[in-house]
C-alpha atoms as a PDB file:
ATOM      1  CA  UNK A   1     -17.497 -12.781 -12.498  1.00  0.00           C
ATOM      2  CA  UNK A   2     -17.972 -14.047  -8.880  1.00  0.00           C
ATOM      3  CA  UNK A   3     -18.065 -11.226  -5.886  1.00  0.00           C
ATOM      4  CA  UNK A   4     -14.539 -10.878  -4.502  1.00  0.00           C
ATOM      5  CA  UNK A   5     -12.937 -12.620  -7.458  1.00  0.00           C
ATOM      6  CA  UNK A   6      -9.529 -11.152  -8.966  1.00  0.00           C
ATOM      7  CA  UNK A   7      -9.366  -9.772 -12.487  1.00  0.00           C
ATOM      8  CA  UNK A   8      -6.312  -8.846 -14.415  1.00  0.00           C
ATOM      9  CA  UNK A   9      -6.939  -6.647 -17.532  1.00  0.00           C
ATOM     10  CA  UNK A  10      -3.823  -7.107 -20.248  1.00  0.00           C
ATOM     11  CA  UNK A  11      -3.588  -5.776 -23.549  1.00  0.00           C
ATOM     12  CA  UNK A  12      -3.297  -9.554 -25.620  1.00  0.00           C
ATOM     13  CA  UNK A  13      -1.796  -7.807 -28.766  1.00  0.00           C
ATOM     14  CA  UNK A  14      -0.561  -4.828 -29.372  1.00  0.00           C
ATOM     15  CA  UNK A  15      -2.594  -2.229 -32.708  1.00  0.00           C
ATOM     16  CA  UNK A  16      -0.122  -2.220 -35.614  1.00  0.00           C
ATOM     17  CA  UNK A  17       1.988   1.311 -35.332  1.00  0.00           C
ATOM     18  CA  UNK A  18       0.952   1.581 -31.194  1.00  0.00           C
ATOM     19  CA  UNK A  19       1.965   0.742 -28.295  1.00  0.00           C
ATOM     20  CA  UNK A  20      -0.876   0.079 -25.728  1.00  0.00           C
ATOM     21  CA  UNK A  21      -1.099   0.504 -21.783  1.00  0.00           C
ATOM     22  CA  UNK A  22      -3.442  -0.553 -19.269  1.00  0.00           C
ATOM     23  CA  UNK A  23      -4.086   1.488 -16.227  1.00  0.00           C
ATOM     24  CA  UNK A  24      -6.514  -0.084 -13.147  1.00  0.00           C
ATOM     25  CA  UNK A  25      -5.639  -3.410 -14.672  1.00  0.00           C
ATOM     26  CA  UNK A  26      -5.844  -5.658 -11.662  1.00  0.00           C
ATOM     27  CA  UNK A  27      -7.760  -6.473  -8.450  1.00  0.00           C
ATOM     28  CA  UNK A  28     -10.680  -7.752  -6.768  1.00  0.00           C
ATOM     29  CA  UNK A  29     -14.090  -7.338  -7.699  1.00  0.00           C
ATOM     30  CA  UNK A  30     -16.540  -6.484  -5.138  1.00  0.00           C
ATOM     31  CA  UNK A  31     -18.712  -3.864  -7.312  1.00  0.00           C
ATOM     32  CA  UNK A  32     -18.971  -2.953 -10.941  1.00  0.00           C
ATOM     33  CA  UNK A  33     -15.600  -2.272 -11.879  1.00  0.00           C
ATOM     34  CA  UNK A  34     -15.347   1.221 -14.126  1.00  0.00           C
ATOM     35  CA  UNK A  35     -12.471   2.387 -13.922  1.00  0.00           C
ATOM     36  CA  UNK A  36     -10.126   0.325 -15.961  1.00  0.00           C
ATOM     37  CA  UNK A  37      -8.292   2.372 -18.449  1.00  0.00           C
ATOM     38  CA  UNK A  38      -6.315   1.755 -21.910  1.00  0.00           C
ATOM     39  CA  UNK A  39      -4.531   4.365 -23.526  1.00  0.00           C
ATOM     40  CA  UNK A  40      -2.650   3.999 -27.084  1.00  0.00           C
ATOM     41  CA  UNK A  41       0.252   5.848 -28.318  1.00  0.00           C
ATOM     42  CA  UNK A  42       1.743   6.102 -31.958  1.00  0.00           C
ATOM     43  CA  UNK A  43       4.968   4.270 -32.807  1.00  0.00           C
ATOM     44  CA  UNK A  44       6.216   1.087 -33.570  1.00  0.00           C
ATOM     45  CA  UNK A  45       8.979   0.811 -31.299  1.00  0.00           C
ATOM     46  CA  UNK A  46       9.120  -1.986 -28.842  1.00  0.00           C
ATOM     47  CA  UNK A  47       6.143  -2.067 -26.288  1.00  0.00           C
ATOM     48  CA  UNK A  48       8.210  -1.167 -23.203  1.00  0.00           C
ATOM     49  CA  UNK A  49       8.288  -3.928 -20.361  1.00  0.00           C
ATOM     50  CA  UNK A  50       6.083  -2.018 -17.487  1.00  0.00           C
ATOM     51  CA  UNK A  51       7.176  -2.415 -13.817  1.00  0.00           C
ATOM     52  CA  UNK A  52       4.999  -5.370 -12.167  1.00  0.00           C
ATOM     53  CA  UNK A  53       2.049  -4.206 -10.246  1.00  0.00           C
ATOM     54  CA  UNK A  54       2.835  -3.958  -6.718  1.00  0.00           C
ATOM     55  CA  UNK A  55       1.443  -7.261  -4.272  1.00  0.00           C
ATOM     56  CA  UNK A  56      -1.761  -7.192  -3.707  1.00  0.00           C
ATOM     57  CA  UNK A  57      -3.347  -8.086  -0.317  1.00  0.00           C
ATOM     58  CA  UNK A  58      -2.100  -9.810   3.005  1.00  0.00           C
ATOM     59  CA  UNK A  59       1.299 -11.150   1.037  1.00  0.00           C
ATOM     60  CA  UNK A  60       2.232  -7.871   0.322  1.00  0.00           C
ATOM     61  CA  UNK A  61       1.969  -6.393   3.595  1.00  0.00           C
ATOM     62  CA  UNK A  62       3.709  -8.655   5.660  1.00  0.00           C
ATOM     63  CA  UNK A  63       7.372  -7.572   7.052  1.00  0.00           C
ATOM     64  CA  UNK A  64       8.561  -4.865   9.346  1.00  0.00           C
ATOM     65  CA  UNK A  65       7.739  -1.264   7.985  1.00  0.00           C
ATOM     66  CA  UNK A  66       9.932   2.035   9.533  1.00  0.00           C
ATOM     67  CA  UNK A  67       7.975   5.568   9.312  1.00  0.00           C
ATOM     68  CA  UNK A  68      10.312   7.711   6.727  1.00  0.00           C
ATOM     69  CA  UNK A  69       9.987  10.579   9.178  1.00  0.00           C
ATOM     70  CA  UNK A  70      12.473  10.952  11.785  1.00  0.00           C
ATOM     71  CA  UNK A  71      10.904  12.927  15.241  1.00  0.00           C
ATOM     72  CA  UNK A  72      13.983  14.385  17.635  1.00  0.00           C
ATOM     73  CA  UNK A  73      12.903  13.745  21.413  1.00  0.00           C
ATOM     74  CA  UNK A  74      15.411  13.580  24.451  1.00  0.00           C
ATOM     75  CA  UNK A  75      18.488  13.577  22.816  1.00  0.00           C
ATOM     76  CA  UNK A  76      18.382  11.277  19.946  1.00  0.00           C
ATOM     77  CA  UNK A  77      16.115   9.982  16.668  1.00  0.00           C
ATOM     78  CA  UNK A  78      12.786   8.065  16.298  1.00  0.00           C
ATOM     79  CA  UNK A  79      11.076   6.541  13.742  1.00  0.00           C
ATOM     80  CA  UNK A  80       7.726   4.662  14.267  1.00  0.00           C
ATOM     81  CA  UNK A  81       8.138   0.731  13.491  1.00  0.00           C
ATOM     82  CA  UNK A  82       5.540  -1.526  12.231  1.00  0.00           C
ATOM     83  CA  UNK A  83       5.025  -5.242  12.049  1.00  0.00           C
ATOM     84  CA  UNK A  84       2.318  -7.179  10.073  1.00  0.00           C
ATOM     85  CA  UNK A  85       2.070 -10.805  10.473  1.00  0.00           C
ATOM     86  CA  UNK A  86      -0.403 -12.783   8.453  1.00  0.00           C
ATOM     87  CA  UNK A  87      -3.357 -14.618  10.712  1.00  0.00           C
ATOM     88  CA  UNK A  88      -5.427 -15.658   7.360  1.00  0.00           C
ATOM     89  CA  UNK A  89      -5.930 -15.111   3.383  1.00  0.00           C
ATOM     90  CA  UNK A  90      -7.619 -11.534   4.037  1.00  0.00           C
ATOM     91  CA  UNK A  91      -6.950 -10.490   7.787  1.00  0.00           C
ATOM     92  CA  UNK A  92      -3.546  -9.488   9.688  1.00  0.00           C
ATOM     93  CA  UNK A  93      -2.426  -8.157  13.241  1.00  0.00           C
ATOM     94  CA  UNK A  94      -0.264  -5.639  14.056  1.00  0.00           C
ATOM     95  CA  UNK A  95       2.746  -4.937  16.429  1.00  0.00           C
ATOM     96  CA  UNK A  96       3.783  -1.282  17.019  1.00  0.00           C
ATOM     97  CA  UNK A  97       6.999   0.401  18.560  1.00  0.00           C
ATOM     98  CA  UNK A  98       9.918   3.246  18.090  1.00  0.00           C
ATOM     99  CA  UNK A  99      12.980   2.455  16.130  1.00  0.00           C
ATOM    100  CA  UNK A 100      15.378   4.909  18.441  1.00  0.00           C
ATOM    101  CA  UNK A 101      18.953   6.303  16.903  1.00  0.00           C
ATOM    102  CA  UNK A 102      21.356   7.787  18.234  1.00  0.00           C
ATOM    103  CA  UNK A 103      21.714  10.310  15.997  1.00  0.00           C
ATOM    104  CA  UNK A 104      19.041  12.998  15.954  1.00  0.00           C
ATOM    105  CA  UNK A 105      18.593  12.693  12.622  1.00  0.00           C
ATOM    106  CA  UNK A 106      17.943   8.895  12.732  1.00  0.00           C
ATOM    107  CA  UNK A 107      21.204   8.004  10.348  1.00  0.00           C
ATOM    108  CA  UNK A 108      23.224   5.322  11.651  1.00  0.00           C
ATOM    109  CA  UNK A 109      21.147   2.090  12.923  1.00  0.00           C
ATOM    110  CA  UNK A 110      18.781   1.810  14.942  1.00  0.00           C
ATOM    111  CA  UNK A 111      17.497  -0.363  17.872  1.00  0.00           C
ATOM    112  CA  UNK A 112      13.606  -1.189  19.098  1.00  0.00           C
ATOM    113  CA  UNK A 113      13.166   1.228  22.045  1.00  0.00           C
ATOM    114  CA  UNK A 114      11.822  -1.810  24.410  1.00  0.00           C
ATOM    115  CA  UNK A 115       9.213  -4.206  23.404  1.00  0.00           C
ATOM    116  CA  UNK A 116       6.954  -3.344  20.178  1.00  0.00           C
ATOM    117  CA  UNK A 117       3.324  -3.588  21.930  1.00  0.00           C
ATOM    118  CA  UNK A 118      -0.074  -5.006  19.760  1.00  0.00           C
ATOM    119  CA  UNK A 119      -1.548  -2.461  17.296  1.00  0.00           C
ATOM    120  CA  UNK A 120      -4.829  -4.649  17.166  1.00  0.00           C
ATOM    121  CA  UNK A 121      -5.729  -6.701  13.556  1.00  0.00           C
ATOM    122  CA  UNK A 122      -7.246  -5.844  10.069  1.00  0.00           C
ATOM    123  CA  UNK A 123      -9.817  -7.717   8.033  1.00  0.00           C
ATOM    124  CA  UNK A 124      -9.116  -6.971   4.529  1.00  0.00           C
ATOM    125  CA  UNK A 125     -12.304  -6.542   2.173  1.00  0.00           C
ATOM    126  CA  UNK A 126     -11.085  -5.189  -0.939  1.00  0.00           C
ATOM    127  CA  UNK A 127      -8.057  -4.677  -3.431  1.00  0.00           C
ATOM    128  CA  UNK A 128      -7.582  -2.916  -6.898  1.00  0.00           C
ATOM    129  CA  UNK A 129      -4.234  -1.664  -8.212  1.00  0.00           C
ATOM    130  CA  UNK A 130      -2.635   0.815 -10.445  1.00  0.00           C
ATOM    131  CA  UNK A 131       0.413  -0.024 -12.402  1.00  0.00           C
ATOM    132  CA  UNK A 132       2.821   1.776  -9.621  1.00  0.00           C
ATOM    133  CA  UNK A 133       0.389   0.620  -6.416  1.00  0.00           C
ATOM    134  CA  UNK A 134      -1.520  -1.512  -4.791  1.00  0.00           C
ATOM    135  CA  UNK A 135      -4.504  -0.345  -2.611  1.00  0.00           C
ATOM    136  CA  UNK A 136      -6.201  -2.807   0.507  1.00  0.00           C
ATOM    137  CA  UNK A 137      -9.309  -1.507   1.832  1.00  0.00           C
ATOM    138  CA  UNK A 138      -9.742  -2.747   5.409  1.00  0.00           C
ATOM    139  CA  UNK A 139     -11.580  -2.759   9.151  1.00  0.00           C
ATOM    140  CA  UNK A 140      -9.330  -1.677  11.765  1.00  0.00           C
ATOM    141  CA  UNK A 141      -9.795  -3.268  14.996  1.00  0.00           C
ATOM    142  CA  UNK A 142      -8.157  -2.266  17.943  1.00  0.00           C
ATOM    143  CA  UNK A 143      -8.459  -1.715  21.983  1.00  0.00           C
ATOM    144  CA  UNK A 144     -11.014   0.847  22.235  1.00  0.00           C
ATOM    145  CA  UNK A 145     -12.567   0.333  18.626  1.00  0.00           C
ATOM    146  CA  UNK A 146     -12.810   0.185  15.129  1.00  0.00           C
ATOM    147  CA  UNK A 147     -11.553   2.180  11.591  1.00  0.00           C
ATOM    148  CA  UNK A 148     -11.586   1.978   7.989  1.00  0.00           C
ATOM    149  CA  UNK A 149      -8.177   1.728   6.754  1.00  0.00           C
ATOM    150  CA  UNK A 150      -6.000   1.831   3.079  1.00  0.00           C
ATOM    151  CA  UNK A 151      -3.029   0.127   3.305  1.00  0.00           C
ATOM    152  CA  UNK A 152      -1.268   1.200   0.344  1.00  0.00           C
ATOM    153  CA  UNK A 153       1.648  -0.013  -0.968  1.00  0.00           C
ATOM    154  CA  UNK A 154       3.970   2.093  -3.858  1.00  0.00           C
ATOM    155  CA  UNK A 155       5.858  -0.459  -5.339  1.00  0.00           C
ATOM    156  CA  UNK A 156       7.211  -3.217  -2.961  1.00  0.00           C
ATOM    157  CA  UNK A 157       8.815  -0.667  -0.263  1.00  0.00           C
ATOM    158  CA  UNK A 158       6.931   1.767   0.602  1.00  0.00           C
ATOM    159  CA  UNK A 159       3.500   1.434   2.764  1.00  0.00           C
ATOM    160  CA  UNK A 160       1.320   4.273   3.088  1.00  0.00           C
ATOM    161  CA  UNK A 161      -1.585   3.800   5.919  1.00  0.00           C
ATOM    162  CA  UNK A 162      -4.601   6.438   5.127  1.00  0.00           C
ATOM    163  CA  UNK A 163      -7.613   6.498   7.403  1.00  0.00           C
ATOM    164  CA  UNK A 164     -10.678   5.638   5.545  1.00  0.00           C
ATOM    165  CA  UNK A 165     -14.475   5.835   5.978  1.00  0.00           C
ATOM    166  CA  UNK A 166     -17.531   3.915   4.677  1.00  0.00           C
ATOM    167  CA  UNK A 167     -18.537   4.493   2.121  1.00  0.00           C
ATOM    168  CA  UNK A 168     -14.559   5.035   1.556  1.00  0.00           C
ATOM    169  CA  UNK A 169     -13.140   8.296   0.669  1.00  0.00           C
ATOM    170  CA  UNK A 170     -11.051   6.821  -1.619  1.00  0.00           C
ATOM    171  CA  UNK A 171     -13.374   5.244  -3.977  1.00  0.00           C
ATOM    172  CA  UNK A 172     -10.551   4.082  -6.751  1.00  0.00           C
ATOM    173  CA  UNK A 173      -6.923   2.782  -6.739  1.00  0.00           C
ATOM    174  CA  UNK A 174      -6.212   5.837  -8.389  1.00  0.00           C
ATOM    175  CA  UNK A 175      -7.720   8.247  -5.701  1.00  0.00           C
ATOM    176  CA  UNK A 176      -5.592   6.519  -3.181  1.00  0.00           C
ATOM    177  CA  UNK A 177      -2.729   7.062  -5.051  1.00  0.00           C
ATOM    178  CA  UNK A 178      -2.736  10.380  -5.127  1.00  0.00           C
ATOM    179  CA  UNK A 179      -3.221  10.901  -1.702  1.00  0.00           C
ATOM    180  CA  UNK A 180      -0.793   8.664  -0.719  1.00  0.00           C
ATOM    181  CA  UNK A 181       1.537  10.599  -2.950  1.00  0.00           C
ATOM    182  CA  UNK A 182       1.119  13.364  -0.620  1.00  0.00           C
ATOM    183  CA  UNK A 183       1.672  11.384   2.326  1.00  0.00           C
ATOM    184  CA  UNK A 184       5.018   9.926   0.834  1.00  0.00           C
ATOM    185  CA  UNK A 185       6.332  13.598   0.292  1.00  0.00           C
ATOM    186  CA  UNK A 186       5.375  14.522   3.780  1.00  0.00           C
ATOM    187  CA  UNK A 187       7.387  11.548   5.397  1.00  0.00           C
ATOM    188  CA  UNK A 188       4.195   9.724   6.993  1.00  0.00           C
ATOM    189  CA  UNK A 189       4.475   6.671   5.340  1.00  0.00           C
ATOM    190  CA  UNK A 190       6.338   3.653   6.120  1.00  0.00           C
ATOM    191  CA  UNK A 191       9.496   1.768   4.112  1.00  0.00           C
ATOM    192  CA  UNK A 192      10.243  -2.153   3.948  1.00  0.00           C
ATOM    193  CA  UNK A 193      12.893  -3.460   6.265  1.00  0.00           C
END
């Protein structure tokens, strides 16, 4: 398999009397990939239909992304906003503002508190997946410098940014989703608009 080239991993047919799962089954293979998992179960029911792994890369980033947590200041609600816009197959830029409510905590709608202002670009250079999310190692750049970034995405509405280092911190799809777990139930990350 070439550098950088995309893998799926499927289970063709299923053991008589199991039903089979894979786990780590898709993305993009920059180094030896080890951590692809199938796990078998007795029974002979049907094999259940499993929710479709979550976009990978630049595709499934793109939109305008509101912060889950809601910050009180003078008077009213805020929520951070986000905007990616696609610039090529692996690399995006960034707008930034506050979504501002007028309740304090941020019900109702919303309106851009002035103009959203540029959050910089990313250069994607890596993807893998779990069934439930899909992980994009990137470069950050942005006025003043530079940062390793996940963009992770749980399931097609939910976008989890996690600062990053090199060699990354978050070595496997699976590491990131656990942290970005944790970041979900803390109201840091970000949900499709």
């Amino acid at each position: 398999m070439e550098n950088g080239a995309n893998y799926v991993v499927t289970v063709k047919t299923q053991p008589s009397g199991q039903t089979c799962s894979v786990t780590n089954g898709s993305g993009s293979a920059t180094s030896n990939v080890d951590d692809i998992a199938v796990s078998c179960g007795t029974g002979s029911g049907q094999t259940p239909t499993p929710a479709p792994t979550p976009t990978l890369g630049v595709d499934g980033l793109v939109g305008s992304w509101l912060q889950s947590l809601c910050v009180q200041a003078n008077g009213s609600g805020n929520r951070k906003f986000l905007r990616v816009t696609k610039t090529g197959e692996t690399s995006f830029s960034l707008e930034t503002g506050v979504m501002q409510y007028a309740a304090t905590d941020c019900s109702g709608s919303g309106s851009l508190y002035g103009q959203p202002t540029q959050g910089g670009s990313v250069s994607l250079f890596r993807t893998a997946a779990t069934s439930t999310l899909a992980a994009n190692w990137g470069l950050w750049t942005y006025t003043g410098g530079q940062a390793y970034s996940i963009w992770a995405k749980k399931g097609e509405t939910i976008l989890c940014l996690i600062g990053d280092s090199n060699p990354s911190s978050f070595p496997t799809a699976a590491a990131v989703e656990g942290y970005a777990d944790l970041s979900i139930q803390g109201g840091a990350c970000y949900t499709a608009q």
